[in-house]
Structures are given as structure tokens and as C-alpha cells.
C-alpha atoms as a PDB file:
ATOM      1  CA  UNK A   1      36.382 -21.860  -9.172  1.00  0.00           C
ATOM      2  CA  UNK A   2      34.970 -24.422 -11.144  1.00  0.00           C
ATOM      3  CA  UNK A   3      34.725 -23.458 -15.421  1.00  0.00           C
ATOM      4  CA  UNK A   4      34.570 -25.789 -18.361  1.00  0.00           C
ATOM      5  CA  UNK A   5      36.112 -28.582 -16.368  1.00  0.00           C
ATOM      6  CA  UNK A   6      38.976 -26.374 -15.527  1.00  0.00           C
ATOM      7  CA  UNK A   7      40.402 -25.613 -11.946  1.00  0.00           C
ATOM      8  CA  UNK A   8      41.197 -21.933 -10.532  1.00  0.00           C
ATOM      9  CA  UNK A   9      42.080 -21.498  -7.234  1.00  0.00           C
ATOM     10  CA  UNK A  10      40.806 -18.840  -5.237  1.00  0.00           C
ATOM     11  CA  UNK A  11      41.855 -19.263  -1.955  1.00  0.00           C
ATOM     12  CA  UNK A  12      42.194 -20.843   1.524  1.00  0.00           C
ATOM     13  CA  UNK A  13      39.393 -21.062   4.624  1.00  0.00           C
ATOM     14  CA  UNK A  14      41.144 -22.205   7.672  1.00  0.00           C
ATOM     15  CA  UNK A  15      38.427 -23.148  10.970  1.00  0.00           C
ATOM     16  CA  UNK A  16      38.830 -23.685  14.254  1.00  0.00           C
ATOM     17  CA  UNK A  17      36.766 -24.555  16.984  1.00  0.00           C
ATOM     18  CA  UNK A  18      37.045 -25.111  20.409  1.00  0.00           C
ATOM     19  CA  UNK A  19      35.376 -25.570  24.009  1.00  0.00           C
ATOM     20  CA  UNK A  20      36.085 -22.443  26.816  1.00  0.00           C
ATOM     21  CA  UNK A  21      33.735 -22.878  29.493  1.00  0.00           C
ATOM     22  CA  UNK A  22      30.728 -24.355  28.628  1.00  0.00           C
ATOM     23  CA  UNK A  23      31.265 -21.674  24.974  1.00  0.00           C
ATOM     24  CA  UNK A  24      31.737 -23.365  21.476  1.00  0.00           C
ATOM     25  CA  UNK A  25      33.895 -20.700  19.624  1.00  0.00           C
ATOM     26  CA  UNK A  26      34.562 -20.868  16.234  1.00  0.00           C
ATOM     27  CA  UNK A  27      36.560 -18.754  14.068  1.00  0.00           C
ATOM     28  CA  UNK A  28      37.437 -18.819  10.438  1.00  0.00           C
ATOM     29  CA  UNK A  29      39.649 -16.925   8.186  1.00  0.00           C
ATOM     30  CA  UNK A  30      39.847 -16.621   4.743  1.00  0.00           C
ATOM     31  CA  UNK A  31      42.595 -15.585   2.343  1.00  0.00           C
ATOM     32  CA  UNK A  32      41.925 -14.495  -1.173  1.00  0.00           C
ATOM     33  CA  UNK A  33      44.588 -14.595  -3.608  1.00  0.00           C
ATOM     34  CA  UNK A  34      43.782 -11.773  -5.064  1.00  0.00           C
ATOM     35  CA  UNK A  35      42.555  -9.989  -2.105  1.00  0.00           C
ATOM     36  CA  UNK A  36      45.354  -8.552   0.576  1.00  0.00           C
ATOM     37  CA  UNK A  37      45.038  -9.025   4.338  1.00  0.00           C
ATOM     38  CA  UNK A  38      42.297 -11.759   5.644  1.00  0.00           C
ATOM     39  CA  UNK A  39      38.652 -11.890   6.094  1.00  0.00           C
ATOM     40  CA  UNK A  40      38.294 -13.645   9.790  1.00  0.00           C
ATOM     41  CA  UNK A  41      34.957 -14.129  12.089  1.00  0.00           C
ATOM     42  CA  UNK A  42      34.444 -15.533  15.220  1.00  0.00           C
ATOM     43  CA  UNK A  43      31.205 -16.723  16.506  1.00  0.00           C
ATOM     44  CA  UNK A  44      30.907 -17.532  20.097  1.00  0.00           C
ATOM     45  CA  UNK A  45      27.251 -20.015  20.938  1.00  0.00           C
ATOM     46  CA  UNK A  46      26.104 -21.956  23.829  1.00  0.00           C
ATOM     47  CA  UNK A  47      27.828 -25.302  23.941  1.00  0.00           C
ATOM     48  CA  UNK A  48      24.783 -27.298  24.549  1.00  0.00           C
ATOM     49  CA  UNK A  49      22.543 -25.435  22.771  1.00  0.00           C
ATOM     50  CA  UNK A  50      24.403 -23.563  19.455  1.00  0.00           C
ATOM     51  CA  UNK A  51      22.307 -20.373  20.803  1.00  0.00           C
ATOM     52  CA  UNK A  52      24.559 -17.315  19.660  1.00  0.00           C
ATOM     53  CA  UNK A  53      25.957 -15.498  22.074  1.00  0.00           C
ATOM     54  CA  UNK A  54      28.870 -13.101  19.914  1.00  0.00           C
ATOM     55  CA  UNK A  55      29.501 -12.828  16.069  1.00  0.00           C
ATOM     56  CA  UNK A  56      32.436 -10.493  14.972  1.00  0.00           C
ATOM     57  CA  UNK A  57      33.640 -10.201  11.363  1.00  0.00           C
ATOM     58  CA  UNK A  58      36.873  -8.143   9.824  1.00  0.00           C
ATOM     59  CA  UNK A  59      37.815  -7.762   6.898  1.00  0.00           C
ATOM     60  CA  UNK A  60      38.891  -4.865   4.234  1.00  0.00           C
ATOM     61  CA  UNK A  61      35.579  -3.662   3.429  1.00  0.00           C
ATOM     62  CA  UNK A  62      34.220  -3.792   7.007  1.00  0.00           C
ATOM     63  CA  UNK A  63      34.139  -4.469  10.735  1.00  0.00           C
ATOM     64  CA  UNK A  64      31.157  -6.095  12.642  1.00  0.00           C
ATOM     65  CA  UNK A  65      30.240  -7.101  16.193  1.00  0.00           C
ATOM     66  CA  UNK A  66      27.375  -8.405  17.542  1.00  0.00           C
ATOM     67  CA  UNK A  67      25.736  -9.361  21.099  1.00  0.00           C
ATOM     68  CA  UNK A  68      23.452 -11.627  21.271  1.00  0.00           C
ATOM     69  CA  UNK A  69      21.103 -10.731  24.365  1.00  0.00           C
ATOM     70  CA  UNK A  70      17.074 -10.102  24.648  1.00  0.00           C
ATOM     71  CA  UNK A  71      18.245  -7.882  21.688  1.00  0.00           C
ATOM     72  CA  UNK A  72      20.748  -8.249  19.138  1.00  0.00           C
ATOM     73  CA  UNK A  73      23.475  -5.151  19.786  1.00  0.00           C
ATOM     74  CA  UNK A  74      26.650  -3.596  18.550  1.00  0.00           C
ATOM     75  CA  UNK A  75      28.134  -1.981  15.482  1.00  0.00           C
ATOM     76  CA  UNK A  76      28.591  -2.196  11.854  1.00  0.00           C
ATOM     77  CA  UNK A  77      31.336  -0.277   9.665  1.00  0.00           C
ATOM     78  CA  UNK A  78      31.090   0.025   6.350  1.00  0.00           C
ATOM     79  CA  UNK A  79      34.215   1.152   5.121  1.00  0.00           C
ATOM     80  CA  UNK A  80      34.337   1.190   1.347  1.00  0.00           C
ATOM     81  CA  UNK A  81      31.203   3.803   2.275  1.00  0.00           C
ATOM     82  CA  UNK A  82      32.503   5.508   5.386  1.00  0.00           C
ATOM     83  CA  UNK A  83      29.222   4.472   7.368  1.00  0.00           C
ATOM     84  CA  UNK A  84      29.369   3.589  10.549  1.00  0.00           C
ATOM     85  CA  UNK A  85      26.063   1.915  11.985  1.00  0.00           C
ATOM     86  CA  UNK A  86      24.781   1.145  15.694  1.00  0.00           C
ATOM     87  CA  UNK A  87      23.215  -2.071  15.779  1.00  0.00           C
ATOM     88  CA  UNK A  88      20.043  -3.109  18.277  1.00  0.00           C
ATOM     89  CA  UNK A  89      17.456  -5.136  16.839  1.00  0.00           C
ATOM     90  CA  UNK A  90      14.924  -7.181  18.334  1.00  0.00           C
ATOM     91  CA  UNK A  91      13.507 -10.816  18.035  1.00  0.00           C
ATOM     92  CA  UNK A  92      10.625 -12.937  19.046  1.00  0.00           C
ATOM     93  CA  UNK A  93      11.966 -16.197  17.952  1.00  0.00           C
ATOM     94  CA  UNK A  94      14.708 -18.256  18.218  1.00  0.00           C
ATOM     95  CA  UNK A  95      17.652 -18.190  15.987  1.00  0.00           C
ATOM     96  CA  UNK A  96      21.363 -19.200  15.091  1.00  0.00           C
ATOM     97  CA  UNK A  97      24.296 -17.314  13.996  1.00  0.00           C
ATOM     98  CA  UNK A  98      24.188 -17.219  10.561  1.00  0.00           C
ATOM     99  CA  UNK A  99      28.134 -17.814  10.367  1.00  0.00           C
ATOM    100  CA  UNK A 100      27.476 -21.055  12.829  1.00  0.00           C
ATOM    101  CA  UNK A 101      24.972 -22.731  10.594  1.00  0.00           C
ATOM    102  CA  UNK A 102      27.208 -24.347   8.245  1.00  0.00           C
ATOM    103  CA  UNK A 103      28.942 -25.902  11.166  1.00  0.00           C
ATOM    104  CA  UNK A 104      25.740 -26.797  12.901  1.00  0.00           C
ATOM    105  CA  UNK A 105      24.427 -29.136   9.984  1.00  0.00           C
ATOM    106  CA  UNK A 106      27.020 -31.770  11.036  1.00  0.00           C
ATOM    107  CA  UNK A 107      25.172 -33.030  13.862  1.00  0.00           C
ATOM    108  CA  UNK A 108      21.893 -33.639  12.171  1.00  0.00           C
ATOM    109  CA  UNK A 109      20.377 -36.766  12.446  1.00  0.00           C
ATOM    110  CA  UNK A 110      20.102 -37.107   8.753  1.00  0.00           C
ATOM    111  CA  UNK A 111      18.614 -39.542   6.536  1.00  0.00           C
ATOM    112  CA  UNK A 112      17.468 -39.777   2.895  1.00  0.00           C
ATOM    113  CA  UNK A 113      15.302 -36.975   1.542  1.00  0.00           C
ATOM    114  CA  UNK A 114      15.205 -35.345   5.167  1.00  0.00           C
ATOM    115  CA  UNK A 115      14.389 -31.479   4.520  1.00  0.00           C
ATOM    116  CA  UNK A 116      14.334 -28.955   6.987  1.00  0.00           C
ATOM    117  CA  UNK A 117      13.831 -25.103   7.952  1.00  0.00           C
ATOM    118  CA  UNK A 118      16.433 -23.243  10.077  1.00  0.00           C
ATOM    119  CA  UNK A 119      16.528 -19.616  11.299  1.00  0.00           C
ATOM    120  CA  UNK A 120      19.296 -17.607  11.270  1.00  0.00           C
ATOM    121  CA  UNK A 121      20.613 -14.222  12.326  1.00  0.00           C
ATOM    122  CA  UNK A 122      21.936 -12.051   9.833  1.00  0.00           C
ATOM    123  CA  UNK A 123      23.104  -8.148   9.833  1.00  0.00           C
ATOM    124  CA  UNK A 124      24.034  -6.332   6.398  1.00  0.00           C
ATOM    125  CA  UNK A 125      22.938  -3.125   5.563  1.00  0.00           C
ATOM    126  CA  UNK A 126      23.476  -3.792   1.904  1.00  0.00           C
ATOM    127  CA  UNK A 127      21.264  -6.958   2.057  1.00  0.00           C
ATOM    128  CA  UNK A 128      19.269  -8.473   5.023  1.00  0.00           C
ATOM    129  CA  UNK A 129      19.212  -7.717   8.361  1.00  0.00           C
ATOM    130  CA  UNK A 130      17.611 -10.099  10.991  1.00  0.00           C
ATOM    131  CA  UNK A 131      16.074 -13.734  10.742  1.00  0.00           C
ATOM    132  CA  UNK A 132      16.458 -15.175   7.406  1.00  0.00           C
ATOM    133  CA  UNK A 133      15.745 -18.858   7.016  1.00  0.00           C
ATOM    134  CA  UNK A 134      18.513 -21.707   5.234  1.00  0.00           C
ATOM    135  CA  UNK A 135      17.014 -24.234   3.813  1.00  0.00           C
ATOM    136  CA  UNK A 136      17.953 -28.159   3.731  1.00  0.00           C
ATOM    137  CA  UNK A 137      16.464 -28.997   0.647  1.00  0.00           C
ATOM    138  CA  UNK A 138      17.339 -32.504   0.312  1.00  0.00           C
ATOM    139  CA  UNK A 139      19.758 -34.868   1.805  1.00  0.00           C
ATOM    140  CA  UNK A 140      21.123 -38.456  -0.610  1.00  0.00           C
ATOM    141  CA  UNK A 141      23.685 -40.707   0.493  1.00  0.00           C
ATOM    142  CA  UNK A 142      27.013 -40.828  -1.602  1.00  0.00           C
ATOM    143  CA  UNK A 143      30.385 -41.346  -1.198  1.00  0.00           C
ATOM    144  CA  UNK A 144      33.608 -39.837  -2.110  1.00  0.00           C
ATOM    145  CA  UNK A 145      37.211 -41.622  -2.529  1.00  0.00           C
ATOM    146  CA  UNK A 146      39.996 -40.059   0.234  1.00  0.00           C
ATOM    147  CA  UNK A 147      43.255 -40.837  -0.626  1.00  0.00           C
ATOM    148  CA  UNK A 148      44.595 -42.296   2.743  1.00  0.00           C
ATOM    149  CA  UNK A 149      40.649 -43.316   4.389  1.00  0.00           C
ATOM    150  CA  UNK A 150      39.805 -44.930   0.249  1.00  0.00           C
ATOM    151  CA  UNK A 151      35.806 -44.786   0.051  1.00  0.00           C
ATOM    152  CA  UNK A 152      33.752 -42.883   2.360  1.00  0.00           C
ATOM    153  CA  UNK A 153      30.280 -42.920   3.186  1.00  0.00           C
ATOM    154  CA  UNK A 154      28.642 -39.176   2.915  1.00  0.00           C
ATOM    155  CA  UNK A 155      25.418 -37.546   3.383  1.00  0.00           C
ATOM    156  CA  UNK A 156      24.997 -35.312   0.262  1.00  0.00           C
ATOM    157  CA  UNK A 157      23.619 -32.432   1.865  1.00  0.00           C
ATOM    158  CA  UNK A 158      21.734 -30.018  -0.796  1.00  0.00           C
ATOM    159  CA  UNK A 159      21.160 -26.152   1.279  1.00  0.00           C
ATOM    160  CA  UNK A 160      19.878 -22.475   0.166  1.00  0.00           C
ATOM    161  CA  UNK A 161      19.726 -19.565   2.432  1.00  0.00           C
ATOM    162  CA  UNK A 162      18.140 -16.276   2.175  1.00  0.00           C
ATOM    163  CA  UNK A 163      21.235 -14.149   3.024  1.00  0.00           C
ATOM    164  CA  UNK A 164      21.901 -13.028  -0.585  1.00  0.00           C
ATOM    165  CA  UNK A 165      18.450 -12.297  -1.143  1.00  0.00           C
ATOM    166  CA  UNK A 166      17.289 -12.139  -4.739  1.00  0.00           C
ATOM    167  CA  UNK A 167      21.136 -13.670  -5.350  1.00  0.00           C
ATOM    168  CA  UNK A 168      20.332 -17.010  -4.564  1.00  0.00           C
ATOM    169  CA  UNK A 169      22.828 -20.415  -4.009  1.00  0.00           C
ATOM    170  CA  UNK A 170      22.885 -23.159  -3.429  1.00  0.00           C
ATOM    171  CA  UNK A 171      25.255 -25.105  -1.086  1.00  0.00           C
ATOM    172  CA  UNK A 172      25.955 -28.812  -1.311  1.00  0.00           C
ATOM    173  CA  UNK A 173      28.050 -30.896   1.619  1.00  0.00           C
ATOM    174  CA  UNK A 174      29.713 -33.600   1.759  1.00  0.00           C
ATOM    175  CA  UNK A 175      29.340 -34.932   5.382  1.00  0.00           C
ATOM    176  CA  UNK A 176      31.221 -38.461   6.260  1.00  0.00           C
ATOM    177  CA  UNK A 177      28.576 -40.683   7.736  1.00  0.00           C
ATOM    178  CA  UNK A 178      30.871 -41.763  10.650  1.00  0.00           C
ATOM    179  CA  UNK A 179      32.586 -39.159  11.751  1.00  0.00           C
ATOM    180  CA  UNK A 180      30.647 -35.955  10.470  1.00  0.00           C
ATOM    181  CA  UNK A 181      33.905 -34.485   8.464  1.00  0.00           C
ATOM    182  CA  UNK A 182      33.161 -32.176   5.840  1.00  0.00           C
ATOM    183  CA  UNK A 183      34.982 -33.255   3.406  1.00  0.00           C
ATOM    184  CA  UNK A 184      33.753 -31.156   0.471  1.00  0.00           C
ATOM    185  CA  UNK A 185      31.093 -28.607  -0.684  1.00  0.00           C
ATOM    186  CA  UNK A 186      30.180 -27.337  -4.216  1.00  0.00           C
ATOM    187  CA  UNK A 187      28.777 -23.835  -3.928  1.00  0.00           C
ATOM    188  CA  UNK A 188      26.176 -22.825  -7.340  1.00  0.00           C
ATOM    189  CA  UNK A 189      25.561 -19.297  -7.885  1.00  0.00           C
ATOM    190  CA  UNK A 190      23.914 -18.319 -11.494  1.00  0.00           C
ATOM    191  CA  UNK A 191      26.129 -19.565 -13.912  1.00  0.00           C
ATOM    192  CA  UNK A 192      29.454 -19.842 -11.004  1.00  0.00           C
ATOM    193  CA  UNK A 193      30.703 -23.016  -9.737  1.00  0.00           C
ATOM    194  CA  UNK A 194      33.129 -23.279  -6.751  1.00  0.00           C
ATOM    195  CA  UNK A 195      34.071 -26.073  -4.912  1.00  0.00           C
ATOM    196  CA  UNK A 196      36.046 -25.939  -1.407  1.00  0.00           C
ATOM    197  CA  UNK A 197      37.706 -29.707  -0.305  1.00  0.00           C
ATOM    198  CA  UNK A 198      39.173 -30.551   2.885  1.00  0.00           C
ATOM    199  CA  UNK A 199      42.622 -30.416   3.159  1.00  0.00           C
ATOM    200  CA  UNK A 200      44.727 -33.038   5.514  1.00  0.00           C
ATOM    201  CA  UNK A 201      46.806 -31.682   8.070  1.00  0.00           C
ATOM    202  CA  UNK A 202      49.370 -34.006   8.932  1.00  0.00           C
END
């Protein structure tokens, strides 16, 4: 968390992704400080084409799975409200998981001011449920200074999405123009800052 120039850390989001039969799964967990236990989801798409195929999420406030079929089905439990909700929506068009998106934008064929519109799949009872849109709003070349690599060349990669409804943000990453690491993003939300950078794993 970002504040007057000052640094307070909130926390830790590990990812990993793999290849299992022709399957990209990806799973990430997150642990809060100030939170017990972990928040962890795994989305499981179509290698070739990033079309969902599974999103599950955990955490202390509730549990979610999802199948993605001709219909979207499975459960959500809310458990700070004790509700317990059978999922089966439908959809005409084509979509991504809305936990996969972030990790899709890394193999865009970017270049300045590109902009584009991409669908996503979301569930909440407390918020949206079904296709949303994110937004790439604007994309600038940049560069950031690595401490072992020295200078890098980024794509500056400026998103919004609809999943918070009215509660809007807005995303920028930092995506190495070689390789496609992420090596940063700042997250904007009303008057909070947050920034999340890559840490080495040696």
C-alpha cells in the first residue's frame, strides 16, 4: 500500500502455471498479513486457446467452483452469510476466466496506444455475475531498472474491468518487452494506491 510516499506491506501473491495435457493451469495464492489462512484459485483453460474450462476459489469468506461447458455450472458459498448458491448460467458469446485475464495480457502483440475490449466471466452474488468486459485502455513503452537484468524495456500496460462495478480501478503492468515478465503493477482505486513487484527466486 502506497500513502504519502510511504511503503506498507500487505502481503504476498505466489503463481504458478503449468502445462497437463494440452490444459494451462494456473493457480495463485495470496496471504494477507493481517488476514489468517490463504486466499488460493485455480483456473484450468485450453492451452491453445485460453478458453476456460474450471475456476475454483477458497478462501475465509467463501468457496467457489465453476465448469465451464455450453453453460457455466457449479456452486457458490457465501460464508460470512451462510448462503449457499447453485450456479448454471448461460452464454452466447465467447469469454475468458476472469482470474486468467491478467495472465493472458502477456502475449499481446502490443504496441503504442493499442486499446482493446476483452470479455470475461465473472460469478459474485454481491457484485456481477456473467460477462463483464476489461478494458486495455492504453499501452506506452517504458522501462524499469532490475537490479541483476539493469534497464528493461516494458510495455506500460494501463487496464479497467467491470468486476467491481460502480468501484472502479484501474490496473497498470509492467510487461518486459523480451520476455513478457511482469515485473510490476500499480493498482488505483479512489484515493488507494498499491503496488505488487516481482520478486526473484533464486
Amino acid at each position: 500500500m502506497l500513502n504519502n510516499g510511504s511503503k506498507t506491506m500487505l502481503g504476498t501473491v505466489t503463481t504458478n502455471v503449468s502445462i497437463q495435457k494440452n490444459q494451462l493451469y494456473l493457480v495463485t495464492s495470496v496471504a494477507l498479513k493481517q488476514m489468517p489462512g490463504k486466499w488460493v484459485d485455480t483456473s484450468i483453460a485450453n492451452a491453445n486457446t485460453l478458453s476456460p474450462v474450471y475456476h475454483a476459489s477458497y478462501n475465509q469468506q467463501r468457496d467457489m467452483a465453476l465448469h465451464f461447458n455450453d453453460n457455466v455450472t457449479g456452486y457458490y458459498h457465501d460464508k460470512m452469510k451462510s448462503q449457499y448458491n447453485m450456479v448454471n448460467e448461460a452464454s452466447e458469446v465467447s469469454f475468458f476466466d476472469s482470474n486468467l485475464y491478467p495472465y493472458l495480457l502477456r502475449f499481446l502483440s502490443f504496441k503504442e496506444n493499442y486499446t482493446a475490449a476483452i470479455p470475461i466471466f465473472d460469478y459474485n452474488p454481491n457484485g456481477v455475475m456473467g460477462v463483464v468486459h476489461a478494458y486495455i485502455t492504453n499501452v506506452s513503452t517504458s522501462t524499469i531498472e532490475h537490479q541483476q537484468l539493469g534497464k528493461r524495456a516494458v510495455w506500460a500496460v494501463t487496464v479497467t474491468d467491470e468486476l467491481n462495478g460502480n468501484a472502479a480501478s484501474t490496473s497498470i503492468y509492467y510487461i518486459d518487452q523480451q520476455d513478457r515478465t511482469l515485473w510490476k503493477q500499480e493498482i488505483t482505486a479512489g484515493k488507494r494506491t498499491m503496488l505488487m513487484t516481482r520478486k526473484e527466486v533464486l
